[in-house]
ModelCIF file with pLDDT and N, C-alpha, C, O atoms, coordinates in Angstrom:
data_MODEL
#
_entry.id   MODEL 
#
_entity.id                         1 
_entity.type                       polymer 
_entity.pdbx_number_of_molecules   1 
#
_entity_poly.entity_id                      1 
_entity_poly.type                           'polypeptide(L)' 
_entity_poly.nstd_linkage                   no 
_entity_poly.nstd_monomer                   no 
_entity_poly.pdbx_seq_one_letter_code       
;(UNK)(UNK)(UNK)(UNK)(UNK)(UNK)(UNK)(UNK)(UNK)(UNK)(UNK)(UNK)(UNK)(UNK)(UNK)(UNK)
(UNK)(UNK)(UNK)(UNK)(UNK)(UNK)(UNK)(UNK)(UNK)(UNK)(UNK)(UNK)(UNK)(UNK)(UNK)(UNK)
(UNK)(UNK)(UNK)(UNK)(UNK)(UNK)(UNK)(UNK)(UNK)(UNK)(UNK)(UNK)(UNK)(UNK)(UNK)
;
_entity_poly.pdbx_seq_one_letter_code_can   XXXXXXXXXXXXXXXXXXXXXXXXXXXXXXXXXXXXXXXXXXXXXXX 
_entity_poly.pdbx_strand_id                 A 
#
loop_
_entity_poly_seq.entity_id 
_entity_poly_seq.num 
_entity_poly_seq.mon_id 
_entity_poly_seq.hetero 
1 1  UNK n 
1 2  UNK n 
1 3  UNK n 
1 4  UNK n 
1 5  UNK n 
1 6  UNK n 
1 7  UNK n 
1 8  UNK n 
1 9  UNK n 
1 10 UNK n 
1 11 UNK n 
1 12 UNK n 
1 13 UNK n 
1 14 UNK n 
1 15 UNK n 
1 16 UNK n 
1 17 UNK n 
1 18 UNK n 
1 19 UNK n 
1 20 UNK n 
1 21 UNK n 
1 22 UNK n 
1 23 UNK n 
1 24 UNK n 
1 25 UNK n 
1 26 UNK n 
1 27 UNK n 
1 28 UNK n 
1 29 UNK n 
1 30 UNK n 
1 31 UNK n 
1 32 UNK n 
1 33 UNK n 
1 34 UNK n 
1 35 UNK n 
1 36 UNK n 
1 37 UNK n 
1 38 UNK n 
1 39 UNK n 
1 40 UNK n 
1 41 UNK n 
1 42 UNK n 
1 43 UNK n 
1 44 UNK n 
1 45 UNK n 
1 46 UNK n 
1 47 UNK n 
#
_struct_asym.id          A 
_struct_asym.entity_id   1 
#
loop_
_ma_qa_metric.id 
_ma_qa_metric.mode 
_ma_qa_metric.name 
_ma_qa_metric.software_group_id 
_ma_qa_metric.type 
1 global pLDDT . pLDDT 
2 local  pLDDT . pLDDT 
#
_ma_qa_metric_global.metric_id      1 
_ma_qa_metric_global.metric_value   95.21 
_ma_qa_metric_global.model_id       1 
_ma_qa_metric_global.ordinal_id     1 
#
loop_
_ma_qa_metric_local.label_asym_id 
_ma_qa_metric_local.label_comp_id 
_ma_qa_metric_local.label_seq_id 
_ma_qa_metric_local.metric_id 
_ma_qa_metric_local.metric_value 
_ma_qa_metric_local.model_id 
_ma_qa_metric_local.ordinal_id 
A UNK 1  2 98.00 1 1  
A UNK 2  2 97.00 1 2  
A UNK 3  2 97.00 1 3  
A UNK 4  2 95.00 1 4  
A UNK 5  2 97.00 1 5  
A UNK 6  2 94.00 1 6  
A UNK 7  2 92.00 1 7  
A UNK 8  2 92.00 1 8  
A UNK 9  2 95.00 1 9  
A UNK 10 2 97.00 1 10 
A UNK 11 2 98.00 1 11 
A UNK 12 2 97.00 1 12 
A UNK 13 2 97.00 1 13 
A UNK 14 2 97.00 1 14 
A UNK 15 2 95.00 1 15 
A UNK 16 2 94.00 1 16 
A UNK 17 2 93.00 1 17 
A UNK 18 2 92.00 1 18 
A UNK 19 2 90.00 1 19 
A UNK 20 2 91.00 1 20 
A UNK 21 2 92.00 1 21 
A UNK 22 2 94.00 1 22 
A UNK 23 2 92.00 1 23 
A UNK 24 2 91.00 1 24 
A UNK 25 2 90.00 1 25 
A UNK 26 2 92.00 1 26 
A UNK 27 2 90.00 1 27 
A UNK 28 2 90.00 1 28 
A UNK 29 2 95.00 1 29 
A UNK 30 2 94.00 1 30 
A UNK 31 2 96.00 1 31 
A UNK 32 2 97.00 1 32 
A UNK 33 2 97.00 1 33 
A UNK 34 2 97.00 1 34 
A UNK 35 2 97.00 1 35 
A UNK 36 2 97.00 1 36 
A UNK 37 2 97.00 1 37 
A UNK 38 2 98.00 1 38 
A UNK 39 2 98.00 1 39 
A UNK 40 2 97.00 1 40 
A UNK 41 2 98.00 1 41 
A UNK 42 2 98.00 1 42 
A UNK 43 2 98.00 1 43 
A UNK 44 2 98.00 1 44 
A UNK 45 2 98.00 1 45 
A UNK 46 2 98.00 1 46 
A UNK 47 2 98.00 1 47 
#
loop_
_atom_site.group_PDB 
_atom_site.id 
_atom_site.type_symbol 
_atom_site.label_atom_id 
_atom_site.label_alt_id 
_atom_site.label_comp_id 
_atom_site.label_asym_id 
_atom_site.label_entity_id 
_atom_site.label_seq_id 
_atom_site.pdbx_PDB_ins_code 
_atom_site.Cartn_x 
_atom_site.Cartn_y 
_atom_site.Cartn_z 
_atom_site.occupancy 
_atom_site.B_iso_or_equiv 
_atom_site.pdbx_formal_charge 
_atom_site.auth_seq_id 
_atom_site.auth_comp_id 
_atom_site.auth_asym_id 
_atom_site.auth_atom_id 
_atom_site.pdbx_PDB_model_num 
ATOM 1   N N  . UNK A 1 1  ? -9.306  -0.593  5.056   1.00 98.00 ? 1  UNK A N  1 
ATOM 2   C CA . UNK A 1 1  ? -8.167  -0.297  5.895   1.00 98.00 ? 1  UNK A CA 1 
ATOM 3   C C  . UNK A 1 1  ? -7.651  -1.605  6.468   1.00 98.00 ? 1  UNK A C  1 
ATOM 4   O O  . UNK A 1 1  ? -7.753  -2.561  5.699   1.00 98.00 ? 1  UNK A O  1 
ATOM 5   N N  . UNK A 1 2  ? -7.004  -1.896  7.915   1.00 97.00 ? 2  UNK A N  1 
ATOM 6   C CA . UNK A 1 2  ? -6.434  -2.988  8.614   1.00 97.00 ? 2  UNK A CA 1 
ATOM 7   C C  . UNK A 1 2  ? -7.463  -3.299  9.079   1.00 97.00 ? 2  UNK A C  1 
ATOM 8   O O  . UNK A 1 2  ? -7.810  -4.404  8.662   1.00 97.00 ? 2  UNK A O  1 
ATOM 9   N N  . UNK A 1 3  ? -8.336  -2.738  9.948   1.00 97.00 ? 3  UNK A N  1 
ATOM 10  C CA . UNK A 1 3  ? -9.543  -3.477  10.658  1.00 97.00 ? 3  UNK A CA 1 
ATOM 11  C C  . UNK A 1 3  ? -8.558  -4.181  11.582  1.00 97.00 ? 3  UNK A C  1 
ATOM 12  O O  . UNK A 1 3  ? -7.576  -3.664  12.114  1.00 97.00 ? 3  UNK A O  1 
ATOM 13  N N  . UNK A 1 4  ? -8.994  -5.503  11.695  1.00 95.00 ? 4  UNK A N  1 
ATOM 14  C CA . UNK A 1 4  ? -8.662  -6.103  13.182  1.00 95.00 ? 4  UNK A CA 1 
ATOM 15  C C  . UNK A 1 4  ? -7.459  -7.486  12.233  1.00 95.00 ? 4  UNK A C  1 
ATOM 16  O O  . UNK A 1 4  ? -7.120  -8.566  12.715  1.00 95.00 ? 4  UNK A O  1 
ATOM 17  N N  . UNK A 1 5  ? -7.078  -6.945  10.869  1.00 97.00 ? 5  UNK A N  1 
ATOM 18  C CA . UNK A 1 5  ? -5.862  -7.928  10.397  1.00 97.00 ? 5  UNK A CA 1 
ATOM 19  C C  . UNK A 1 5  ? -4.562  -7.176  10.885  1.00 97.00 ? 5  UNK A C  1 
ATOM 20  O O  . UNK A 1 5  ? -4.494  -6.072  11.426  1.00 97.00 ? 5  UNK A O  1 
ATOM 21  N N  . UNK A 1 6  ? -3.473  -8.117  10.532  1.00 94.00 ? 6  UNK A N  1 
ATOM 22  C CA . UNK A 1 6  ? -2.461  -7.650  11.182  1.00 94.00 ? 6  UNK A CA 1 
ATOM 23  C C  . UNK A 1 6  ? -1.425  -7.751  9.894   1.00 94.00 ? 6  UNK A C  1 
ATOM 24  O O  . UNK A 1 6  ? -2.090  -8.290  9.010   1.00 94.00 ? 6  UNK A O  1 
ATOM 25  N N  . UNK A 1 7  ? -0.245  -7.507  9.446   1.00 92.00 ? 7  UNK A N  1 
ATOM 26  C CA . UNK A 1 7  ? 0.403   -7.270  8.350   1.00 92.00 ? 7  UNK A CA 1 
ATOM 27  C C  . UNK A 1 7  ? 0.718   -8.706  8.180   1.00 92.00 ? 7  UNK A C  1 
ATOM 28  O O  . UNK A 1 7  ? 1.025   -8.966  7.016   1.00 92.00 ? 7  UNK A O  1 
ATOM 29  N N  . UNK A 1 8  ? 0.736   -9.687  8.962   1.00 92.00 ? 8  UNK A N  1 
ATOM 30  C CA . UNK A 1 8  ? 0.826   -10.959 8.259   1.00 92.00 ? 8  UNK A CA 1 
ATOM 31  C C  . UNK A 1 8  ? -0.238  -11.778 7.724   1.00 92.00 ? 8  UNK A C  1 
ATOM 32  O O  . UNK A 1 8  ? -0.295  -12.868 7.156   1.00 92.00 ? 8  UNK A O  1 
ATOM 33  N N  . UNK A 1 9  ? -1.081  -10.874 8.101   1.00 95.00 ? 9  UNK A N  1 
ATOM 34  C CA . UNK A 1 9  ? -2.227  -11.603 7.343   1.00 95.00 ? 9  UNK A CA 1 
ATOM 35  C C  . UNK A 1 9  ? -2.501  -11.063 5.854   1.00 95.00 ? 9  UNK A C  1 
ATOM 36  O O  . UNK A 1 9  ? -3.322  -11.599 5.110   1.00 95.00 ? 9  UNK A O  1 
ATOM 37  N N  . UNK A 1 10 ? -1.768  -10.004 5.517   1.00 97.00 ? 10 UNK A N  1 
ATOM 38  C CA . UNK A 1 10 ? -1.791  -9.335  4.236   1.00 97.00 ? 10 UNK A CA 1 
ATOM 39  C C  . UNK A 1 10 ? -0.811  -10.077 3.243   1.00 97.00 ? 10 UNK A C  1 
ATOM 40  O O  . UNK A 1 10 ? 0.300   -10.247 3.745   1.00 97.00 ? 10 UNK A O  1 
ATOM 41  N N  . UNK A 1 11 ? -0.933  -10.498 2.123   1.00 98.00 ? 11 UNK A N  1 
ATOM 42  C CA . UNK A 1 11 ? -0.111  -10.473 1.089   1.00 98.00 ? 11 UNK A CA 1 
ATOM 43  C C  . UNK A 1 11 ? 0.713   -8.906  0.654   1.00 98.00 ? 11 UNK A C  1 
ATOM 44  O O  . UNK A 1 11 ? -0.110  -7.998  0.760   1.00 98.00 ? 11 UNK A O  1 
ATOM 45  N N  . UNK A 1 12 ? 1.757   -8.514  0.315   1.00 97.00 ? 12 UNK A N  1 
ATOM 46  C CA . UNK A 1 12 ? 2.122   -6.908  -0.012  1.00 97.00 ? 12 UNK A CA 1 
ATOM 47  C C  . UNK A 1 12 ? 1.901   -7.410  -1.621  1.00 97.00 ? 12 UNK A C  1 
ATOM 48  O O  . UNK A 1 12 ? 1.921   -8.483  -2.224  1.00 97.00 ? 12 UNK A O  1 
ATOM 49  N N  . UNK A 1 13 ? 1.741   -6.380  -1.854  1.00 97.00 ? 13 UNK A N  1 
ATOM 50  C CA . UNK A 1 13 ? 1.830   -5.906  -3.117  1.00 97.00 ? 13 UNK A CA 1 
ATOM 51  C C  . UNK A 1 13 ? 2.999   -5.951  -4.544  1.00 97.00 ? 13 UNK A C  1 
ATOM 52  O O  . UNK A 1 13 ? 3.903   -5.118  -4.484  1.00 97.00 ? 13 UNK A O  1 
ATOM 53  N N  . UNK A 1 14 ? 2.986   -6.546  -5.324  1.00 97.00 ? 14 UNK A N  1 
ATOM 54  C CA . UNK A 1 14 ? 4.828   -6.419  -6.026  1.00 97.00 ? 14 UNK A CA 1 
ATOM 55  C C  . UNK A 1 14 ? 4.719   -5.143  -6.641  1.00 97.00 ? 14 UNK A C  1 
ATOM 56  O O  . UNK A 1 14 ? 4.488   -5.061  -7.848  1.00 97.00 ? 14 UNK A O  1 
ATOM 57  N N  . UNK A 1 15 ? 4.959   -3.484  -5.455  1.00 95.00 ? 15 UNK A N  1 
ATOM 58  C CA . UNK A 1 15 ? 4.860   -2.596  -5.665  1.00 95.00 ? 15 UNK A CA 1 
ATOM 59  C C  . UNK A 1 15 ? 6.026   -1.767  -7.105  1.00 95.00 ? 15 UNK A C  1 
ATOM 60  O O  . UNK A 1 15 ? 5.945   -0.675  -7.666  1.00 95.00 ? 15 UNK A O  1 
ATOM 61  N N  . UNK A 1 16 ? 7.201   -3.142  -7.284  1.00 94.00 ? 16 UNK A N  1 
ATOM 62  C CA . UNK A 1 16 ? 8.273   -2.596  -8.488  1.00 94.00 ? 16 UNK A CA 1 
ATOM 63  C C  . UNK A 1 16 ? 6.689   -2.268  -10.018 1.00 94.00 ? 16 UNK A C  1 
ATOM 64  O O  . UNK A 1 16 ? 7.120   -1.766  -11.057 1.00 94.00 ? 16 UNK A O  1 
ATOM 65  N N  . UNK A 1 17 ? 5.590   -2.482  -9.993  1.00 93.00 ? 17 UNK A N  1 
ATOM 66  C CA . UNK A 1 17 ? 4.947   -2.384  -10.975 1.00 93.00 ? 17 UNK A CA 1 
ATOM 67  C C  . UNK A 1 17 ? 3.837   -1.997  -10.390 1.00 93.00 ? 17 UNK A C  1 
ATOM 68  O O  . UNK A 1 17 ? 2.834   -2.692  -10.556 1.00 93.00 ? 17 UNK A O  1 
ATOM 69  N N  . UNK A 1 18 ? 3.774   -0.883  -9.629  1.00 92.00 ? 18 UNK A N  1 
ATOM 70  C CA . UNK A 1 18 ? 2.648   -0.399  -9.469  1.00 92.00 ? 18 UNK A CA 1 
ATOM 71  C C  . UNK A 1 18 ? 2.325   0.531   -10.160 1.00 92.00 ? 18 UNK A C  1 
ATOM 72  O O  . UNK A 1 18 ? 3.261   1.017   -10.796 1.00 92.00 ? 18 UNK A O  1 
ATOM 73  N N  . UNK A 1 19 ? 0.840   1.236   -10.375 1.00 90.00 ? 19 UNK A N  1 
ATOM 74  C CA . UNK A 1 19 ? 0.283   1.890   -11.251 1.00 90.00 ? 19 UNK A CA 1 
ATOM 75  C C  . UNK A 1 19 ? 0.885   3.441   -10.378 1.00 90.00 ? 19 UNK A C  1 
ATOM 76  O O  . UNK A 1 19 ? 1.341   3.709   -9.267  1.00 90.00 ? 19 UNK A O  1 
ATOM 77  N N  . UNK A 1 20 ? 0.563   4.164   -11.616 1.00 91.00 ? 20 UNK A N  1 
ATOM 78  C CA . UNK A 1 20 ? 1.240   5.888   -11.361 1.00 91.00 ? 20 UNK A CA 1 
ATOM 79  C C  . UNK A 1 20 ? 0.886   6.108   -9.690  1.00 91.00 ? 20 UNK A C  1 
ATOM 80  O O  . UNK A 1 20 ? 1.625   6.283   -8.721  1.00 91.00 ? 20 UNK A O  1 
ATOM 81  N N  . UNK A 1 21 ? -0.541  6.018   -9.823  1.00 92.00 ? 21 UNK A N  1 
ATOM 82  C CA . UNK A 1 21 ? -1.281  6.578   -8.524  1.00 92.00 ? 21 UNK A CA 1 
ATOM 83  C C  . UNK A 1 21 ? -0.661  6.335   -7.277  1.00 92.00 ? 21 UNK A C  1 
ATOM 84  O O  . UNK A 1 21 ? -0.716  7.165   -6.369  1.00 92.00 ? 21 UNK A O  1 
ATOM 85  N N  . UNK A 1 22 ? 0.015   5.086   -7.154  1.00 94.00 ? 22 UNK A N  1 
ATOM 86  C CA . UNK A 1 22 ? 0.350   4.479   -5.570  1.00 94.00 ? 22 UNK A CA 1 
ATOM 87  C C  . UNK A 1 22 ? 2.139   4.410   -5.956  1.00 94.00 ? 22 UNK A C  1 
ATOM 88  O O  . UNK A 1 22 ? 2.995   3.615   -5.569  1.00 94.00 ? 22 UNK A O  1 
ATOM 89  N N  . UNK A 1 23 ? 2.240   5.718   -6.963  1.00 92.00 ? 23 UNK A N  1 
ATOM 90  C CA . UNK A 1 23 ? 3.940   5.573   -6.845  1.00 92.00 ? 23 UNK A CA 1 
ATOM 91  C C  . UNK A 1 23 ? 4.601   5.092   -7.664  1.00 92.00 ? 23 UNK A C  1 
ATOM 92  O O  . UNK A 1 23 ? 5.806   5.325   -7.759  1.00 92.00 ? 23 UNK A O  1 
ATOM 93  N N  . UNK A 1 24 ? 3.879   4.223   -8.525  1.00 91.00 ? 24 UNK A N  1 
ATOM 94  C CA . UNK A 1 24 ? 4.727   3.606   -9.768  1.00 91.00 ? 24 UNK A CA 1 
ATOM 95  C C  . UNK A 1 24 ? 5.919   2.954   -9.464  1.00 91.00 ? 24 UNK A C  1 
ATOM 96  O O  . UNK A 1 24 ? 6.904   2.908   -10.201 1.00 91.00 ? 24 UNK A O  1 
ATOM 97  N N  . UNK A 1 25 ? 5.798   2.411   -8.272  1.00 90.00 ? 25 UNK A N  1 
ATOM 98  C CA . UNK A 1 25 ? 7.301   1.676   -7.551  1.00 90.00 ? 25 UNK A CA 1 
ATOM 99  C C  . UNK A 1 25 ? 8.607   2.083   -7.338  1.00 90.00 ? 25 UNK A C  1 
ATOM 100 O O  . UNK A 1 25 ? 9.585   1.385   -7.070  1.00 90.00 ? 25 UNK A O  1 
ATOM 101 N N  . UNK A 1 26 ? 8.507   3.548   -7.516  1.00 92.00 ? 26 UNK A N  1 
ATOM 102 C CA . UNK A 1 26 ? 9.694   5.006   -7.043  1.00 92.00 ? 26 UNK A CA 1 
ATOM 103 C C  . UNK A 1 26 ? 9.929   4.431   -6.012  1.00 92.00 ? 26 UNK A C  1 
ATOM 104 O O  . UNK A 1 26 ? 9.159   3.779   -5.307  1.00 92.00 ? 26 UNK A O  1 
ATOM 105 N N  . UNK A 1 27 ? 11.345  4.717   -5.839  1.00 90.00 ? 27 UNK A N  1 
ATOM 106 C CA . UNK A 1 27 ? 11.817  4.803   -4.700  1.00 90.00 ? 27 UNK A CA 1 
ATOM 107 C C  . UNK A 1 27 ? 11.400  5.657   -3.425  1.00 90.00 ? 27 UNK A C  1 
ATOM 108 O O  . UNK A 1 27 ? 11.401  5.407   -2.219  1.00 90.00 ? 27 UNK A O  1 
ATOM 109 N N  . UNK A 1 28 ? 11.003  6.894   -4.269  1.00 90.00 ? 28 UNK A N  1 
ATOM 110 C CA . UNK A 1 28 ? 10.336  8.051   -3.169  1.00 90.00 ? 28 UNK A CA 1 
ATOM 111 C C  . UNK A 1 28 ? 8.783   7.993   -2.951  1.00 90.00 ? 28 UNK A C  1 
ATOM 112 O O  . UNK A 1 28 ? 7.969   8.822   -2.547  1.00 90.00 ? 28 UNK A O  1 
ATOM 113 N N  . UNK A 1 29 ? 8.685   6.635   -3.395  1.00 95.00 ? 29 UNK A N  1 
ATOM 114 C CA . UNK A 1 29 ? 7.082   6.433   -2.828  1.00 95.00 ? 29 UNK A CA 1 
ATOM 115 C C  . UNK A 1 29 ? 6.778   5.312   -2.057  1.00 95.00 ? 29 UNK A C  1 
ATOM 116 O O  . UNK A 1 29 ? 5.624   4.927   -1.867  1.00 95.00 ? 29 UNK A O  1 
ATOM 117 N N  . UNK A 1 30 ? 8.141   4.583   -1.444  1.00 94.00 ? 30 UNK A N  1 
ATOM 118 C CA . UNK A 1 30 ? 8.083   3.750   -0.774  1.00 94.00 ? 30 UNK A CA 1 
ATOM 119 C C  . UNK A 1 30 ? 7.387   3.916   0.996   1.00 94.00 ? 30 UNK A C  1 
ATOM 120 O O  . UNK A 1 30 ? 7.136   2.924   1.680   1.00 94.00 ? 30 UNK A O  1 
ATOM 121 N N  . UNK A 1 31 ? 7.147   5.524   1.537   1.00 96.00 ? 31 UNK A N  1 
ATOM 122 C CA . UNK A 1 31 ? 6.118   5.891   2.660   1.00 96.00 ? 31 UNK A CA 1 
ATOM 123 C C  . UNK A 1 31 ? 4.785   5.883   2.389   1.00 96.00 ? 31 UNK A C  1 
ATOM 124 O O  . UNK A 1 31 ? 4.034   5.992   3.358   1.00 96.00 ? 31 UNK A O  1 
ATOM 125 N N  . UNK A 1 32 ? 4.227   5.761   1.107   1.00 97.00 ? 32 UNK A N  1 
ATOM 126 C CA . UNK A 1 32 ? 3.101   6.031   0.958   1.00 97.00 ? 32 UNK A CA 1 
ATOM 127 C C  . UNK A 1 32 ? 2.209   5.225   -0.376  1.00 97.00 ? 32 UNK A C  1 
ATOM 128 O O  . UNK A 1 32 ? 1.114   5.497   -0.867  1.00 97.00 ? 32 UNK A O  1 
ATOM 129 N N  . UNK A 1 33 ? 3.332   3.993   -0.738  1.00 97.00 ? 33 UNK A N  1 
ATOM 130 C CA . UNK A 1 33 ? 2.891   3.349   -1.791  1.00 97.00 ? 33 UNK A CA 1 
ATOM 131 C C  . UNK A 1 33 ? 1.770   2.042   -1.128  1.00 97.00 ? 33 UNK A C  1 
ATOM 132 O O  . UNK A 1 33 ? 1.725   2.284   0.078   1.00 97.00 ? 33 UNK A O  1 
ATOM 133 N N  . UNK A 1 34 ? 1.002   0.968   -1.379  1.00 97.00 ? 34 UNK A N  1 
ATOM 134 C CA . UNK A 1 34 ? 0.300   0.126   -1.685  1.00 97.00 ? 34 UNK A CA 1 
ATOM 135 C C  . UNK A 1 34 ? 0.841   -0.570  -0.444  1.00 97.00 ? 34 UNK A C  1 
ATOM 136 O O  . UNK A 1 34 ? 0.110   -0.931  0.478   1.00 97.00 ? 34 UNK A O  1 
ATOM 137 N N  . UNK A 1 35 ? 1.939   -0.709  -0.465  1.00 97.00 ? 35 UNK A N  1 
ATOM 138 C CA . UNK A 1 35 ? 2.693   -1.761  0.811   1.00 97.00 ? 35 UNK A CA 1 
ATOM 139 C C  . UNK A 1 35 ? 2.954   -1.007  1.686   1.00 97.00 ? 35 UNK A C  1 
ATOM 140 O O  . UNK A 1 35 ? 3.424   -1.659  2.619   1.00 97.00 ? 35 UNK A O  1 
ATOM 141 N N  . UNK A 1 36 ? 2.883   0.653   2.043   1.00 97.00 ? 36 UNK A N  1 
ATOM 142 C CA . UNK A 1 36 ? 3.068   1.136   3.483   1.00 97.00 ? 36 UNK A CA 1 
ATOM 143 C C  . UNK A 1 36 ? 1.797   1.655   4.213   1.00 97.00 ? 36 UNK A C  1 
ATOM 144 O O  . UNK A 1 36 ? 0.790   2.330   4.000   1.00 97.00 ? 36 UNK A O  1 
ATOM 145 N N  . UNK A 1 37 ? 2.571   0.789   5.427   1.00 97.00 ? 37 UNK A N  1 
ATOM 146 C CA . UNK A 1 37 ? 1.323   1.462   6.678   1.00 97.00 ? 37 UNK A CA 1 
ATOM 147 C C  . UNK A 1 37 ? 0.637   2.347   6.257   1.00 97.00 ? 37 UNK A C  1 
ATOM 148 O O  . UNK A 1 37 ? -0.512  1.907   6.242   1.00 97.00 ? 37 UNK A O  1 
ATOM 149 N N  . UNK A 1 38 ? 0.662   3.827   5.730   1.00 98.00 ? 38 UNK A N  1 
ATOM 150 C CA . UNK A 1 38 ? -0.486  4.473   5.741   1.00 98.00 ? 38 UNK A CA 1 
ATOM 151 C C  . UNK A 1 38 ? -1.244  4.397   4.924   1.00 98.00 ? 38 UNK A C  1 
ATOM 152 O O  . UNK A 1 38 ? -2.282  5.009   5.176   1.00 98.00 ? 38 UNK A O  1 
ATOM 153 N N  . UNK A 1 39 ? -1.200  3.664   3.565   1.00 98.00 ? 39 UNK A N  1 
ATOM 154 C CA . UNK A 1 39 ? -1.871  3.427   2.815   1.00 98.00 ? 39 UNK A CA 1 
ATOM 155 C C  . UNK A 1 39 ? -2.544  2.313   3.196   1.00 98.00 ? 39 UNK A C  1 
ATOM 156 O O  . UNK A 1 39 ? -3.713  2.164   2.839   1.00 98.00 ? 39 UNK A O  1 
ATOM 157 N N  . UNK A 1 40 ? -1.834  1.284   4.053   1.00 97.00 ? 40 UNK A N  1 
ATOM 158 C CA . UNK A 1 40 ? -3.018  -0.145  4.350   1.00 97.00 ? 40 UNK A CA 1 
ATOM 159 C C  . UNK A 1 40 ? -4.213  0.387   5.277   1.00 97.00 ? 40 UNK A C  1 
ATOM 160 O O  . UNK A 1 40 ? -5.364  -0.045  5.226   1.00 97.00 ? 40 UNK A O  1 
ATOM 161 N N  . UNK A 1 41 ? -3.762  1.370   6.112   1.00 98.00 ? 41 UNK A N  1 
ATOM 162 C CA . UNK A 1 41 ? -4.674  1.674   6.813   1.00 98.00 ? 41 UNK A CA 1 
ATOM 163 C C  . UNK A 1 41 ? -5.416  2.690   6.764   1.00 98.00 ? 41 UNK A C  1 
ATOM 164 O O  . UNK A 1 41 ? -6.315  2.955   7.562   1.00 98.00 ? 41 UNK A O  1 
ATOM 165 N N  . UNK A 1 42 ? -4.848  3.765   5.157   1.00 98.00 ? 42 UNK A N  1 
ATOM 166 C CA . UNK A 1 42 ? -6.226  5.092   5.262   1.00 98.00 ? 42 UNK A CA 1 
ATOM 167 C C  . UNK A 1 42 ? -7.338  4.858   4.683   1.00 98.00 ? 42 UNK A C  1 
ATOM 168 O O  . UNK A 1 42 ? -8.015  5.765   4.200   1.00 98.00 ? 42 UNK A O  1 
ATOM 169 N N  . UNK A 1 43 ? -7.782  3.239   4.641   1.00 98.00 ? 43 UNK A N  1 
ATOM 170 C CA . UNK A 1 43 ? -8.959  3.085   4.341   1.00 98.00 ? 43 UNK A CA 1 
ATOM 171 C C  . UNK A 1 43 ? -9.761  3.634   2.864   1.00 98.00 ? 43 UNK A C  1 
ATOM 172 O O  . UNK A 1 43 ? -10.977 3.640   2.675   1.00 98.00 ? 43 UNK A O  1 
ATOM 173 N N  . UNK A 1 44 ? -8.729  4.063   1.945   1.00 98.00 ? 44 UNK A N  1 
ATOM 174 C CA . UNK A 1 44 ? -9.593  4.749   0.785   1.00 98.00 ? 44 UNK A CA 1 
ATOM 175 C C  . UNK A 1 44 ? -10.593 4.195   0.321   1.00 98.00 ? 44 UNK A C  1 
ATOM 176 O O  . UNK A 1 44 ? -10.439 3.006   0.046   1.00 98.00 ? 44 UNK A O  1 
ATOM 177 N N  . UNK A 1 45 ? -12.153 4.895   0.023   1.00 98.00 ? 45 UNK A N  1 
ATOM 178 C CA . UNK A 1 45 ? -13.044 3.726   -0.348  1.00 98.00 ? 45 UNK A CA 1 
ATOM 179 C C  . UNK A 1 45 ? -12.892 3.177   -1.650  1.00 98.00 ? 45 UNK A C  1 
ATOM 180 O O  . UNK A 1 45 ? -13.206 2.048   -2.029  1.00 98.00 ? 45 UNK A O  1 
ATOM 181 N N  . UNK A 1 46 ? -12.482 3.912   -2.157  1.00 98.00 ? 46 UNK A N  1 
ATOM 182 C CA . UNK A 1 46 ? -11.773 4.014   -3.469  1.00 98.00 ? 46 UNK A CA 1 
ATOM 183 C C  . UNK A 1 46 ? -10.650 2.637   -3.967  1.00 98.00 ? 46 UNK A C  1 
ATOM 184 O O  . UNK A 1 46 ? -10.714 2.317   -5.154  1.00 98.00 ? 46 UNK A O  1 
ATOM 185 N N  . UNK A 1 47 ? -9.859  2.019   -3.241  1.00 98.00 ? 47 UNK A N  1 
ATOM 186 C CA . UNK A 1 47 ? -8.899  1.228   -3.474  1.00 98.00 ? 47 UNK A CA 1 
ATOM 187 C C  . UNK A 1 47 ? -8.534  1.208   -1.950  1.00 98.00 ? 47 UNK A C  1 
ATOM 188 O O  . UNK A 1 47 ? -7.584  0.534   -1.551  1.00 98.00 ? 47 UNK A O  1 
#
């Protein structure tokens, strides 16, 4: 997840080529793709 970083300490993602799972760089997956808040922070253990 974020832990105690802050979004400038993150590189984002070049989400235009992301894989299916995190949205495939849709437009309509820009709330919930690789580069948004809830994904930096729901911690998946997974990715």
């Amino acid at each position: 997840g974020m832990g105690t970083l802050g979004p400038s300490d993150i590189m984002p993602a070049q989400v235009e080529f992301g894989a299916v799972e995190s949205g495939g760089g849709s437009e309509d997956s820009r709330t919930w793709d690789w580069n948004s808040p809830f994904w930096r922070e729901l911690g998946a253990p997974w990715g």
